[in-house]
C-alpha atoms as a PDB file:
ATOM      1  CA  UNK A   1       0.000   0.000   0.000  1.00  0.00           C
ATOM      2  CA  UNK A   2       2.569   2.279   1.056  1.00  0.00           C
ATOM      3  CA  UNK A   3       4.724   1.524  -2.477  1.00  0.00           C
ATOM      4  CA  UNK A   4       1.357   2.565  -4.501  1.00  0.00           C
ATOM      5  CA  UNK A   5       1.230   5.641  -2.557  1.00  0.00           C
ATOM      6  CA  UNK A   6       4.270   6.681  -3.428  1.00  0.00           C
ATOM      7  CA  UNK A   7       4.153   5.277  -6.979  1.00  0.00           C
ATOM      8  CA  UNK A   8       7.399   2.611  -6.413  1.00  0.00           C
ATOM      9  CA  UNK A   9       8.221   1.372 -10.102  1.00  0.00           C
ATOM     10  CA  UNK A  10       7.247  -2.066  -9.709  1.00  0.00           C
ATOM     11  CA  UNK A  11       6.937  -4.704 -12.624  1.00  0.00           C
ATOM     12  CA  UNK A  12       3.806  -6.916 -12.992  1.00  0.00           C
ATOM     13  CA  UNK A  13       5.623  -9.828 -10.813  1.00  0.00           C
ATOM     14  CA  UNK A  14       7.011  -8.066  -8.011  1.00  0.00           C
ATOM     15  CA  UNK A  15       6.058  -7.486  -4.662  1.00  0.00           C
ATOM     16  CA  UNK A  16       7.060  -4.266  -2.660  1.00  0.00           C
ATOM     17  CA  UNK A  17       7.883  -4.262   1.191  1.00  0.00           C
ATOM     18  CA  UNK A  18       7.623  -1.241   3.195  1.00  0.00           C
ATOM     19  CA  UNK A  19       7.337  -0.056   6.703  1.00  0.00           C
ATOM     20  CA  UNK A  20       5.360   2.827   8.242  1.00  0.00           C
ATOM     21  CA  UNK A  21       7.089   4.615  11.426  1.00  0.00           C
ATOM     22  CA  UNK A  22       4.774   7.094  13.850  1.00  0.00           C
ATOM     23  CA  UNK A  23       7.526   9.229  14.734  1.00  0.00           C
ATOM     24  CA  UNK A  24      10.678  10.701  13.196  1.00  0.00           C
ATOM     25  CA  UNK A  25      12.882   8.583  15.822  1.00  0.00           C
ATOM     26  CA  UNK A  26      11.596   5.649  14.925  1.00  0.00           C
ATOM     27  CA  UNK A  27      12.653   6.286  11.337  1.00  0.00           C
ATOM     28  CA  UNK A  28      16.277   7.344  11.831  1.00  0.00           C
ATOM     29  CA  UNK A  29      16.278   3.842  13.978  1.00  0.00           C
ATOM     30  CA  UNK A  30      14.811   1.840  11.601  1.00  0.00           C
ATOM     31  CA  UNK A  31      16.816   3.543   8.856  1.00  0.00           C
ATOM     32  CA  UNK A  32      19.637   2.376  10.194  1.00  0.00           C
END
């Protein structure tokens, strides 16, 4: 859902993985 929000160029047979975060910490951790 998240991809097809932000319109990920994805071919017919792929799937896209995402993750949502709350806050902006959470990003910069997950982020790495």
């Amino acid at each position: 859902m998240i991809a097809h929000l932000f319109n990920a160029p994805l071919e017919e047979n792929e799937a896209a993985v995402g993750v949502g975060t709350v806050g902006s910490s959470e990003a910069i951790m997950l982020a790495g």
